[in-house]
C-alpha atoms as a PDB file:
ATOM      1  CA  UNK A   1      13.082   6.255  -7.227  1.00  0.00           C
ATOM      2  CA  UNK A   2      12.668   5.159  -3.857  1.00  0.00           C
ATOM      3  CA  UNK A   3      10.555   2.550  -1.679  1.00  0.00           C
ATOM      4  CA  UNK A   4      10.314   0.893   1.385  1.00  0.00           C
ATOM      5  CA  UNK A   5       9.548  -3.155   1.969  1.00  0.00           C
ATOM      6  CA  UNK A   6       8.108  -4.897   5.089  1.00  0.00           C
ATOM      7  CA  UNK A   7       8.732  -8.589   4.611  1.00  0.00           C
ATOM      8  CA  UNK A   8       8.238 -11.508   7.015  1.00  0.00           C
ATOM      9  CA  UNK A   9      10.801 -13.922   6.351  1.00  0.00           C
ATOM     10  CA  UNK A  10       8.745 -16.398   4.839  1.00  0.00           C
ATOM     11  CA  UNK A  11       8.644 -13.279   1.739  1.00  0.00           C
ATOM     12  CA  UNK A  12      12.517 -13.637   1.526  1.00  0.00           C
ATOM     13  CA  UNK A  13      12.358 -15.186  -1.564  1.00  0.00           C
ATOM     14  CA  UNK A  14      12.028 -15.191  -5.538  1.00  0.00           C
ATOM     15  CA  UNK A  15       8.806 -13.638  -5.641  1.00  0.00           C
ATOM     16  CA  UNK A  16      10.203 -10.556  -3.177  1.00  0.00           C
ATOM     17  CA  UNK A  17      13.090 -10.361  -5.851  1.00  0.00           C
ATOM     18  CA  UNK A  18      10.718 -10.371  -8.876  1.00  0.00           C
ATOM     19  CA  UNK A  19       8.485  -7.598  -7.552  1.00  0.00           C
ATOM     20  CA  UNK A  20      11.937  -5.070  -7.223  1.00  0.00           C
ATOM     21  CA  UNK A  21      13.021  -6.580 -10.557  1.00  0.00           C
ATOM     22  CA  UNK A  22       9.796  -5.184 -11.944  1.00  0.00           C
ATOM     23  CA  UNK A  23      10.192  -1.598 -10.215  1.00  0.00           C
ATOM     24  CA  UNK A  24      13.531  -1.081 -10.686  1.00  0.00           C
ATOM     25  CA  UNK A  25      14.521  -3.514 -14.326  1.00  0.00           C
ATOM     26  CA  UNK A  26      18.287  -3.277 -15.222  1.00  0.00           C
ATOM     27  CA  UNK A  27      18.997  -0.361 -12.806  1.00  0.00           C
ATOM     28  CA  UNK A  28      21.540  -0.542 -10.300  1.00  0.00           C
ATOM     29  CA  UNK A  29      19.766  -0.295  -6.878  1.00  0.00           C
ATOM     30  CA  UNK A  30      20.974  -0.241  -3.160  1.00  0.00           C
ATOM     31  CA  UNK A  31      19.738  -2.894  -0.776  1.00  0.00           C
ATOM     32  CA  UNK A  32      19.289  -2.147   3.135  1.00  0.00           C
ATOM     33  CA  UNK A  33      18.131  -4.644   5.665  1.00  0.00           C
ATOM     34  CA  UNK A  34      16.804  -3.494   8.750  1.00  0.00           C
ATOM     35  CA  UNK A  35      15.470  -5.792  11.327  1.00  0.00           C
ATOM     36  CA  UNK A  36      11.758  -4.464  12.976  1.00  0.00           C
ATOM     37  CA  UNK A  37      11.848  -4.819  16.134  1.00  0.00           C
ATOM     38  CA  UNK A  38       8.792  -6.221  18.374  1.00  0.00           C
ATOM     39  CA  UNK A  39       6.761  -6.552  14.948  1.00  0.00           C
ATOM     40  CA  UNK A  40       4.325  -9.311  14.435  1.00  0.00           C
ATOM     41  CA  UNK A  41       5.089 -10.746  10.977  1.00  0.00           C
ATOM     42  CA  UNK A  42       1.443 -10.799   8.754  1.00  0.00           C
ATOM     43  CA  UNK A  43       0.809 -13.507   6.483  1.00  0.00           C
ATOM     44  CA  UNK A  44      -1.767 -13.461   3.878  1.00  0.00           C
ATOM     45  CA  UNK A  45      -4.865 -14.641   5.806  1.00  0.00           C
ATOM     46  CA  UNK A  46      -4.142 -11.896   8.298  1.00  0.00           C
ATOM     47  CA  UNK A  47      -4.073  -9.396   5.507  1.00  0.00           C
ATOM     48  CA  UNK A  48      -7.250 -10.809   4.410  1.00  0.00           C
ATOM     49  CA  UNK A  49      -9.015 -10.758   7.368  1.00  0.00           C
ATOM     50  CA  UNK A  50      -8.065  -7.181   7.668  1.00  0.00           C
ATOM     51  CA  UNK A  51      -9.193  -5.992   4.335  1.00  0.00           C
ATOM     52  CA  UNK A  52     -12.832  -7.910   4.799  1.00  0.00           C
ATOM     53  CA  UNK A  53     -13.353  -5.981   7.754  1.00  0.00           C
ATOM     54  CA  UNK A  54     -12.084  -2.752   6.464  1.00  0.00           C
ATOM     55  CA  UNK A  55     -14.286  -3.109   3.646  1.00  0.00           C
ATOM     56  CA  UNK A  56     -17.401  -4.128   5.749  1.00  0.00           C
ATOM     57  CA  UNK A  57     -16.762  -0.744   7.791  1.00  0.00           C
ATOM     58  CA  UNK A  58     -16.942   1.172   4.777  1.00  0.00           C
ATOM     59  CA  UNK A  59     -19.359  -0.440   2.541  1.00  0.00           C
ATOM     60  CA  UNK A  60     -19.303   0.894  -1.068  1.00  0.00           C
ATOM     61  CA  UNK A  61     -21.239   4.096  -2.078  1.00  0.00           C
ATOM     62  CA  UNK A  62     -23.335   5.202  -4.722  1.00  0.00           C
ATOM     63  CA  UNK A  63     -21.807   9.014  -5.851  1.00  0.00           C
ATOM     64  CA  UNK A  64     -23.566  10.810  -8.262  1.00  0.00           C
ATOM     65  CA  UNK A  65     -21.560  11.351 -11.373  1.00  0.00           C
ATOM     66  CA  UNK A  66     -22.690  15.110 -11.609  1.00  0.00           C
ATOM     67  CA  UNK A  67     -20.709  15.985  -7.933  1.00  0.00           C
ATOM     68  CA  UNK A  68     -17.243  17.251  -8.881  1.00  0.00           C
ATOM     69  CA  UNK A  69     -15.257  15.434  -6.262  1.00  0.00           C
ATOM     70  CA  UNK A  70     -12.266  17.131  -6.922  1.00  0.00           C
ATOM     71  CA  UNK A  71     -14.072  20.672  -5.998  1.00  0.00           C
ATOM     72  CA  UNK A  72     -15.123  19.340  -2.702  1.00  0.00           C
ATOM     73  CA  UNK A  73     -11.860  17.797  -1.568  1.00  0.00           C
ATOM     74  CA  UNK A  74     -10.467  21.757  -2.183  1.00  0.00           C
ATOM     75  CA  UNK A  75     -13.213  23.043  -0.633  1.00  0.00           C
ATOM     76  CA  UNK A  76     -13.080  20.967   2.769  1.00  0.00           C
ATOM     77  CA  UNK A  77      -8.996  21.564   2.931  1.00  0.00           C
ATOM     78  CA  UNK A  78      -9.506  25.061   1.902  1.00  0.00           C
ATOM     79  CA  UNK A  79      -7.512  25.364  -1.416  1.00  0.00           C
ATOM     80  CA  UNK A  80      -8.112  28.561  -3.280  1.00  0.00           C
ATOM     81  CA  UNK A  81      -8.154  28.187  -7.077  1.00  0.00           C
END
C-alpha cells in the first residue's frame, strides 16, 4: 500500500505519526520528505472555510431511491454492459 501526505509543519507531530500507525500497524514502511515549494500551508479554519462554501455551492439533493445511479453513471461515460 501506498499514500501520499501534505503536512504543514505545525502537523509534524504525534497525531501525524498515529494516523500512519493506523494505516500501516507493525509493517515496515519507507518515509520520504519532500519540501513543497511556494505552497501556502492550510490550517484547520482554512479547511473549514473551504468545505462550508463547497457545501453551500452544492446544497444537498433529494434522489429518488427508484433511479439506479449506477446505470446512469455508465450511461453518461458510455460503458457497455
Amino acid at each position: 500500500m501506498q499514500t501520499t501526505f501534505e503536512v504543514s509543519p505545525e502537523e509534524w507531530a504525534e497525531g501525524f505519526w498515529k494516523r500512519v500507525l493506523s494505516m500501516f500497524g507493525q509493517k515496515r514502511i519507507r518515509v520520504t520528505v519532500e519540501e513543497i515549494e511556494g505552497a501556502a500551508s492550510k490550517n484547520q479554519h482554512d479547511v473549514y472555510l473551504q468545505m462550508k462554501a463547497l457545501q453551500r455551492q452544492y446544497p444537498s439533493l433529494k434522489v429518488d431511491e427508484n433511479i439506479d445511479l449506477s446505470r446512469l453513471a455508465d450511461d453518461s461515460n458510455d460503458v457497455i454492459i
